[in-house]
N, C-alpha and C. Protein backbone atom coordinates (compact mmCIF):
# COMPACT_ATOMS: atom_id res chain seq x y z
N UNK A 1 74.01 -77.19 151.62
CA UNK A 1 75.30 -76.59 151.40
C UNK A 1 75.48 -76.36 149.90
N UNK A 2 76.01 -75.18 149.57
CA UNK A 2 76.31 -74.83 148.19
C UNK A 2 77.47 -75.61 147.92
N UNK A 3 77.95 -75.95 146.59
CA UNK A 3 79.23 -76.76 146.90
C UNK A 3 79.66 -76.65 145.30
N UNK A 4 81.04 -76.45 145.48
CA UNK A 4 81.62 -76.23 144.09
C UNK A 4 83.10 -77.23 144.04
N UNK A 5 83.04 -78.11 143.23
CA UNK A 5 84.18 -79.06 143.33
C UNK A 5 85.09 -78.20 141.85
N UNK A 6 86.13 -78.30 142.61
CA UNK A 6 87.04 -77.25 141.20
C UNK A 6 88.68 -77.50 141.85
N UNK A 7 89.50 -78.29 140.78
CA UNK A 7 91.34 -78.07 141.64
C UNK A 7 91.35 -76.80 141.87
N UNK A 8 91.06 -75.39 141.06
CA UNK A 8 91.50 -74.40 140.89
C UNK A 8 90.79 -73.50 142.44
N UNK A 9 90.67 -73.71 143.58
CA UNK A 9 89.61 -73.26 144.76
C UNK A 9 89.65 -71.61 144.66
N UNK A 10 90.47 -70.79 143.90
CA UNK A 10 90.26 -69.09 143.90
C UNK A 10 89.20 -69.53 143.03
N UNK A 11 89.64 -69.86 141.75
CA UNK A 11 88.29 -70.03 140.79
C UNK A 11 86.85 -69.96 141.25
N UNK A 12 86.63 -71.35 142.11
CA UNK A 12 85.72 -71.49 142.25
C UNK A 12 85.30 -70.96 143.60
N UNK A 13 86.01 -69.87 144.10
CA UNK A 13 85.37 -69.44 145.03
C UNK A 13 84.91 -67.80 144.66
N UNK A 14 85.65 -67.59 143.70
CA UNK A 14 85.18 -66.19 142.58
C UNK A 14 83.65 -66.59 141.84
N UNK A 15 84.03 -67.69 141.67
CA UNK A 15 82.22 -68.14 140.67
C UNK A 15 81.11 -68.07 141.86
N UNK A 16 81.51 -68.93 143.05
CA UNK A 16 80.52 -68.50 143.94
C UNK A 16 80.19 -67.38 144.49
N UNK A 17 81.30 -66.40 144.63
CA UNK A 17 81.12 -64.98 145.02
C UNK A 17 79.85 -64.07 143.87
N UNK A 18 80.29 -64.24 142.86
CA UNK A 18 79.72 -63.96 141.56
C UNK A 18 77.58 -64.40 141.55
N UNK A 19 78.05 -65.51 141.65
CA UNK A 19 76.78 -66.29 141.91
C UNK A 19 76.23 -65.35 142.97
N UNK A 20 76.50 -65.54 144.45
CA UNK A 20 75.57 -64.99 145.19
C UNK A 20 75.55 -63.40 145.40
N UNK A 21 76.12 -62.98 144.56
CA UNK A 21 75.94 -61.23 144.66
C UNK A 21 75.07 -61.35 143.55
N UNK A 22 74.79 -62.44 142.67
CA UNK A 22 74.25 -62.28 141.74
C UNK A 22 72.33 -62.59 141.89
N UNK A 23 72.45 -63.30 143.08
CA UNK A 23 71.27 -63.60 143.02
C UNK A 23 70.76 -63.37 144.62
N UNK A 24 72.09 -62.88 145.31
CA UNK A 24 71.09 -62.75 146.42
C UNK A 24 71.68 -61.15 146.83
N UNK A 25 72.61 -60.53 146.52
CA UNK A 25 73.26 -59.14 146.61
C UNK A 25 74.50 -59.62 147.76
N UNK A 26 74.88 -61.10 148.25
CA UNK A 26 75.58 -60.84 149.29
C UNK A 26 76.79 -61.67 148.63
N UNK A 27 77.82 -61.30 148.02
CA UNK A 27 78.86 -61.98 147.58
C UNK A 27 79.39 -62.46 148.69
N UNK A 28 79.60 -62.25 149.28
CA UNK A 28 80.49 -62.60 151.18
C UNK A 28 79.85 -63.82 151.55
N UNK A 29 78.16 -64.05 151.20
CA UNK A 29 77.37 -64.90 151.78
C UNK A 29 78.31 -66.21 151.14
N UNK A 30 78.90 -66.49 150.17
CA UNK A 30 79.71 -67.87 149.65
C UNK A 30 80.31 -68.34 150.57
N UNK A 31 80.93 -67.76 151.39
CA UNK A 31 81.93 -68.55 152.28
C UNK A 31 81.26 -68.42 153.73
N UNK A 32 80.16 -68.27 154.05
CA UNK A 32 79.05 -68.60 155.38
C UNK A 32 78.51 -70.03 154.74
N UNK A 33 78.16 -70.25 153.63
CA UNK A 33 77.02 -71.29 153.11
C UNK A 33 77.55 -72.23 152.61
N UNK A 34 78.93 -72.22 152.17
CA UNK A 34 78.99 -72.94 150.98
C UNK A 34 80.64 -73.81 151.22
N UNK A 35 81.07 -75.03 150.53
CA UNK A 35 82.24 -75.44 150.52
C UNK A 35 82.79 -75.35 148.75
N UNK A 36 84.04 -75.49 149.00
CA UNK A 36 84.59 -75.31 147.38
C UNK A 36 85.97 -75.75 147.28
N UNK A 37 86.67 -76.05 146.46
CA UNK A 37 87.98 -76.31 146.20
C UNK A 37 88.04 -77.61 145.55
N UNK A 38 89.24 -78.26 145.92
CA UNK A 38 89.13 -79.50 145.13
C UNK A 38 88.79 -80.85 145.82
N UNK A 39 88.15 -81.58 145.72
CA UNK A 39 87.22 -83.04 146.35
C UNK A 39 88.29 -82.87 147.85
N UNK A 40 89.50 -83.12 148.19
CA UNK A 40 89.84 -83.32 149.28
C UNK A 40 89.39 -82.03 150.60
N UNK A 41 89.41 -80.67 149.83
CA UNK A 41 89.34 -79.56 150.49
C UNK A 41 87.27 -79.54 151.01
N UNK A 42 86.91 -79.99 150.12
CA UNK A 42 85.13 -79.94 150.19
C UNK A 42 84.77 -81.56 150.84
N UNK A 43 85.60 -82.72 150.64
CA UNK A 43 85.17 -83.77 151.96
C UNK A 43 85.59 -83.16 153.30
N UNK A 44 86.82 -81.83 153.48
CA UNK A 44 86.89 -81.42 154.62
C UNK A 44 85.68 -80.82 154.98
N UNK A 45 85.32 -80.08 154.46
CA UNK A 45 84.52 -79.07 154.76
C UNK A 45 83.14 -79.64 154.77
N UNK A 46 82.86 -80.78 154.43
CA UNK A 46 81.69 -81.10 154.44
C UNK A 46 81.36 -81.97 155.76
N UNK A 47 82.71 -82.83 155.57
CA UNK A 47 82.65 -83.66 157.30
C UNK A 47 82.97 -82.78 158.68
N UNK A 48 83.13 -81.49 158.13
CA UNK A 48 83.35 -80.43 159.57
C UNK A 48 81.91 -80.38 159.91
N UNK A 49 80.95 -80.16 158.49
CA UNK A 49 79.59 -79.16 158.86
C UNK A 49 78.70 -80.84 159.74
N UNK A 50 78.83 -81.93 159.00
CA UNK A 50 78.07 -82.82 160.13
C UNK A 50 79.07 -83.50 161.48
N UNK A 51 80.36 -82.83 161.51
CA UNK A 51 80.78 -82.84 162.91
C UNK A 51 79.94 -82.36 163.92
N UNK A 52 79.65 -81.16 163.10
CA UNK A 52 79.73 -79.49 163.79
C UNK A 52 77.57 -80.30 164.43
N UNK A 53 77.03 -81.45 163.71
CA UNK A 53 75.60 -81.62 164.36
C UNK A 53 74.88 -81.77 163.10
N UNK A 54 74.71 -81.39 161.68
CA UNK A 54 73.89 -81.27 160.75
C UNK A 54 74.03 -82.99 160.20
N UNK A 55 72.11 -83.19 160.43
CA UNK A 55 72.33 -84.72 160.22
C UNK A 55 71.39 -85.06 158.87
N UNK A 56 71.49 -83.84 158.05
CA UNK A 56 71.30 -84.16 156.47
C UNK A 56 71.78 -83.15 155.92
N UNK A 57 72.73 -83.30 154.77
CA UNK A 57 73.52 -82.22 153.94
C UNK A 57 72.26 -82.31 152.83
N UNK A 58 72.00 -81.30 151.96
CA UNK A 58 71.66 -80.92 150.25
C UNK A 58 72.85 -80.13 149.80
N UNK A 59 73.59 -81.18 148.85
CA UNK A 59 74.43 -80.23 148.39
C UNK A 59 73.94 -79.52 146.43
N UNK A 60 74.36 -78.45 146.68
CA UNK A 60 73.56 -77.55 145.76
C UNK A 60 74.64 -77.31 144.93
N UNK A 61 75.03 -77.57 143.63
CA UNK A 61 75.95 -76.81 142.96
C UNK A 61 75.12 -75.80 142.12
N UNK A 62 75.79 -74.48 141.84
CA UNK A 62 75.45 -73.21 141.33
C UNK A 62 75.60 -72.82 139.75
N UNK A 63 76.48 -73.72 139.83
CA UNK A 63 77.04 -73.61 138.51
C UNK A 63 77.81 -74.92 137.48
N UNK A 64 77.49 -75.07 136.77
CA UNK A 64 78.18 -76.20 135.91
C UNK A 64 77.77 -77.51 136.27
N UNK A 65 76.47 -77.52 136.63
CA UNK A 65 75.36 -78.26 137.47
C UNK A 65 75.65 -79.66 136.56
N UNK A 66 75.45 -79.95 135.83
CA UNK A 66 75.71 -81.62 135.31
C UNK A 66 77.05 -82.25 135.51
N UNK A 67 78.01 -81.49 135.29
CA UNK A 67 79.60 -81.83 135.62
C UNK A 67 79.50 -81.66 137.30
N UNK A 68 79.39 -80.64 138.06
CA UNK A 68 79.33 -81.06 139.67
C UNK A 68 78.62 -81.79 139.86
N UNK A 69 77.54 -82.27 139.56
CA UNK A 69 76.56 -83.13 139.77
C UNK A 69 77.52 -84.50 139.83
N UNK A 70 78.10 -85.02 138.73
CA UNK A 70 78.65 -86.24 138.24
C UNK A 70 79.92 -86.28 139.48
N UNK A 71 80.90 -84.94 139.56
CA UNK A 71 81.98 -85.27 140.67
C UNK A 71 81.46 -85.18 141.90
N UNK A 72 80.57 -84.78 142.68
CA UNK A 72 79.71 -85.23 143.62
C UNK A 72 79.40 -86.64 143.73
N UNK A 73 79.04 -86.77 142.75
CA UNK A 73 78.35 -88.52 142.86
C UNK A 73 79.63 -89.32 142.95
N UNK A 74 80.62 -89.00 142.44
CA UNK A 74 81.88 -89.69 141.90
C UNK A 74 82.71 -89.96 142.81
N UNK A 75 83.18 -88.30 143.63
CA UNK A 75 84.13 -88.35 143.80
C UNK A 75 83.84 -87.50 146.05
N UNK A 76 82.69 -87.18 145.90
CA UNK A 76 82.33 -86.67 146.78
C UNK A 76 81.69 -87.44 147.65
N UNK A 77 80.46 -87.99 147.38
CA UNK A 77 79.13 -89.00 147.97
C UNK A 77 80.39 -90.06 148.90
N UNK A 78 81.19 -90.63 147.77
CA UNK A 78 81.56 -92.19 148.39
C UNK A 78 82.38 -92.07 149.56
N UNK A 79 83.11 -90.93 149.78
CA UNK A 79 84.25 -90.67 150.87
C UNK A 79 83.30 -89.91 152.16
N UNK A 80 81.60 -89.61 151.95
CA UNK A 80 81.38 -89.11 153.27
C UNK A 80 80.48 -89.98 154.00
């Protein structure tokens, strides 16, 4: 899962749009692949996708990779 932890969730769902038109031509593809918003909105979205059967997440941040990295570990990992 792509995953962008951000309070601001237009933000960071514009950076991901950006991102994948950027590297794959499908801006739309962000919101098929990916969760974003702020830690409460992306533990939703992350405990939907191993509701939903997926019994190992990779979460991938795209952008601002050492700072998501750290609120992942922080603020993401411990609540799933």
């Amino acid at each position: 899962m792509y995953v962008a932890v951000d309070r601001d969730r237009t933000r960071a769902g514009k950076r991901l749009a950006e991102w994948f038109g950027a590297f794959y031509g499908r801006p739309a593809l962000a919101e098929e692949v990916s969760v974003w918003g702020d830690v409460d909105t992306c533990v939703e979205g992350l405990r939907a996708v191993a509701a939903a059967g997926s019994g190992f997440l990779m979460l991938n941040p795209v952008f601002d990779e050492a700072e998501q990295l750290e609120r992942i570990a922080a603020d993401l990992a411990p609540r799933l």
